[in-house]
C-alpha atoms as a PDB file:
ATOM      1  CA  UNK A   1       4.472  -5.837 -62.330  1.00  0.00           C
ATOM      2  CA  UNK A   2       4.460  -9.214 -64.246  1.00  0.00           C
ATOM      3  CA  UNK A   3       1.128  -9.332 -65.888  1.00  0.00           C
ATOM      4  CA  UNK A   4       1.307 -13.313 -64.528  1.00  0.00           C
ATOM      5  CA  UNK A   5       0.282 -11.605 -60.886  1.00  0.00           C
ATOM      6  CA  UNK A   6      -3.598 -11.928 -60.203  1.00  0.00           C
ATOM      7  CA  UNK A   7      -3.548  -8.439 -59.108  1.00  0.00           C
ATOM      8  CA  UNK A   8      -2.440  -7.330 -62.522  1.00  0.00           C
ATOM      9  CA  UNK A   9      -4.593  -9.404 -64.271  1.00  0.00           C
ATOM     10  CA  UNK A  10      -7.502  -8.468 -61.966  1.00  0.00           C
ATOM     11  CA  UNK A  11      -6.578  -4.577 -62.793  1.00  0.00           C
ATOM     12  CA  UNK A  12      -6.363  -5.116 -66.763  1.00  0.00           C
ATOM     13  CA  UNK A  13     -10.399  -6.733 -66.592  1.00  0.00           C
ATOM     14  CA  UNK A  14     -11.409  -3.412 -64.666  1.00  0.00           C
ATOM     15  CA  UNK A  15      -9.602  -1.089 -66.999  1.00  0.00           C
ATOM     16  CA  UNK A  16     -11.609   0.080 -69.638  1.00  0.00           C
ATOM     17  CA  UNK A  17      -9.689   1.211 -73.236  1.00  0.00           C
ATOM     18  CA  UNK A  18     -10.663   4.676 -73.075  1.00  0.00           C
ATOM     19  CA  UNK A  19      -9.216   5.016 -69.493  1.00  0.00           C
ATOM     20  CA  UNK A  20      -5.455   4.549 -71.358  1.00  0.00           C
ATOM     21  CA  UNK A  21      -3.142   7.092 -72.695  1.00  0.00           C
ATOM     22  CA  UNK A  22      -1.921   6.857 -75.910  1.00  0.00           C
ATOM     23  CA  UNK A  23       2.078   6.964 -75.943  1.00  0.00           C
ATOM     24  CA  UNK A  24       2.611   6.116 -79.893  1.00  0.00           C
ATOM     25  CA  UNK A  25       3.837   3.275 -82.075  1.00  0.00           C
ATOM     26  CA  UNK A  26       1.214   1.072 -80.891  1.00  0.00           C
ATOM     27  CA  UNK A  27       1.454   1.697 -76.947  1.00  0.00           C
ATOM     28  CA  UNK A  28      -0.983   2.744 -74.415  1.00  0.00           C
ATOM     29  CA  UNK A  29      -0.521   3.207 -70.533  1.00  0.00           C
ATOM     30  CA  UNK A  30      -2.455   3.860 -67.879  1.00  0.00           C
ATOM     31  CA  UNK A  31      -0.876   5.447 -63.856  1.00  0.00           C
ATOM     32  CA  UNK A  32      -2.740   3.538 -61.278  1.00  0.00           C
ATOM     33  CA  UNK A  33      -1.814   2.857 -56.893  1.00  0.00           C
ATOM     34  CA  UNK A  34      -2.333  -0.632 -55.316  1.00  0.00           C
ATOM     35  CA  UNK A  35      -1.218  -2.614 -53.022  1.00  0.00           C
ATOM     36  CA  UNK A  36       0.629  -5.841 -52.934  1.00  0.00           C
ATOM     37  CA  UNK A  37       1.831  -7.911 -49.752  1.00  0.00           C
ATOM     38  CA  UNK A  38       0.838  -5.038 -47.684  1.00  0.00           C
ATOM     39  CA  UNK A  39       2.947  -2.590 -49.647  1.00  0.00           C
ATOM     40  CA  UNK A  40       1.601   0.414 -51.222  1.00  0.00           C
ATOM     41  CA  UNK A  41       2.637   0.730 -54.688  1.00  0.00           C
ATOM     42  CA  UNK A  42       2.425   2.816 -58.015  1.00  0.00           C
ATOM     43  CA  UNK A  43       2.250   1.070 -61.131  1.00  0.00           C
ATOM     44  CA  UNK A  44       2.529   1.983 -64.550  1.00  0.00           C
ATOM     45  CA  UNK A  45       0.429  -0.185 -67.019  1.00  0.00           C
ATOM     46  CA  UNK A  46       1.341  -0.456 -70.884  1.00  0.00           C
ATOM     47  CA  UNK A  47      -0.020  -2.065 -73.164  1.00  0.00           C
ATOM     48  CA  UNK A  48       1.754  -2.978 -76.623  1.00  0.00           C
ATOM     49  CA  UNK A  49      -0.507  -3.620 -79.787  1.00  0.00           C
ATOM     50  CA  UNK A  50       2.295  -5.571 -81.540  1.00  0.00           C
ATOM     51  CA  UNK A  51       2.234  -8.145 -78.319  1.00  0.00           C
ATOM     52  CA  UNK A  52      -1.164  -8.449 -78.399  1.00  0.00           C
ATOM     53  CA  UNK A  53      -1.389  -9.539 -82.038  1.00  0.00           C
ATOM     54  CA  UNK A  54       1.314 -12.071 -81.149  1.00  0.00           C
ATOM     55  CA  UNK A  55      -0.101 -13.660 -78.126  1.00  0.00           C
ATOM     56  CA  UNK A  56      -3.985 -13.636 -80.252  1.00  0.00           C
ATOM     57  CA  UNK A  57      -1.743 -15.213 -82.909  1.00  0.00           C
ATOM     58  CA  UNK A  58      -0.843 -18.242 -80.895  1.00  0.00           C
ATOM     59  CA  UNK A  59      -3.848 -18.476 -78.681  1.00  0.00           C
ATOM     60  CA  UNK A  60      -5.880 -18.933 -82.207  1.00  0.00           C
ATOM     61  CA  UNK A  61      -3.046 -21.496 -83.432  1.00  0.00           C
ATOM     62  CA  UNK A  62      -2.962 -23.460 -80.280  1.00  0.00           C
ATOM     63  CA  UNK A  63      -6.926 -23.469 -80.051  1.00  0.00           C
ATOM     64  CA  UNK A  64      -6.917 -24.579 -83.712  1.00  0.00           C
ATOM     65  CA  UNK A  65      -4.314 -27.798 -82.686  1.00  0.00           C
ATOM     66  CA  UNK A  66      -6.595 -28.435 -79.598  1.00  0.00           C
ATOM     67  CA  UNK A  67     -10.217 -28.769 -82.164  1.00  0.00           C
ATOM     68  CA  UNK A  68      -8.331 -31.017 -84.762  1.00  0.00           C
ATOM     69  CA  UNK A  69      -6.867 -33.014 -82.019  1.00  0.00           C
ATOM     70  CA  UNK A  70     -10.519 -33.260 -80.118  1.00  0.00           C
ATOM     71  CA  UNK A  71     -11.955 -33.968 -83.788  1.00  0.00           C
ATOM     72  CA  UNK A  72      -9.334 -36.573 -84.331  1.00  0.00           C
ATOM     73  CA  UNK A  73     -10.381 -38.363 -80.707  1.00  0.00           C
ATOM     74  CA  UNK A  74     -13.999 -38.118 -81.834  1.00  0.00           C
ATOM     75  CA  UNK A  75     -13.525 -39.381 -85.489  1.00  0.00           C
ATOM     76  CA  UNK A  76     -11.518 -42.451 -84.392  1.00  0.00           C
ATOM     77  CA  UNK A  77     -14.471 -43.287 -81.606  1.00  0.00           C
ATOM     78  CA  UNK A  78     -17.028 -43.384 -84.364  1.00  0.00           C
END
């Protein structure tokens, strides 16, 4: 499942770390059932270590854009 689905993202705040199983090369996965439109389902979670460094990567580059631009706003105010 698309981790855009609220289920999914719903599932990855409940999960804790330890919970996962280590596959190797920077993966981790975790077996879980739900349900989604009134189907029963089995999902397979995984988690990549390299993907997370990328999307931290450009959260922390657009958050950095978003301060200088608010600090910009503010400067030219004053």
């Amino acid at each position: 499942m698309p981790e855009t689905i609220k289920d999914t993202k719903d599932l990855y705040s409940c999960l804790a770390d330890e919970q996962m199983e280590q596959i190797g090369g920077g993966y981790w996965y975790i077996r879980v059932g739900s349900e989604y439109a009134g189907v029963p389902q089995r999902w397979l979670l995984i988690f990549s270590e390299k993907a997370y460094e990328r999307e931290m990567k450009t959260f922390r580059k657009n958050l950095k854009k978003e301060f200088e631009k608010e600090r910009n706003r503010t400067e030219a105010s004053a």
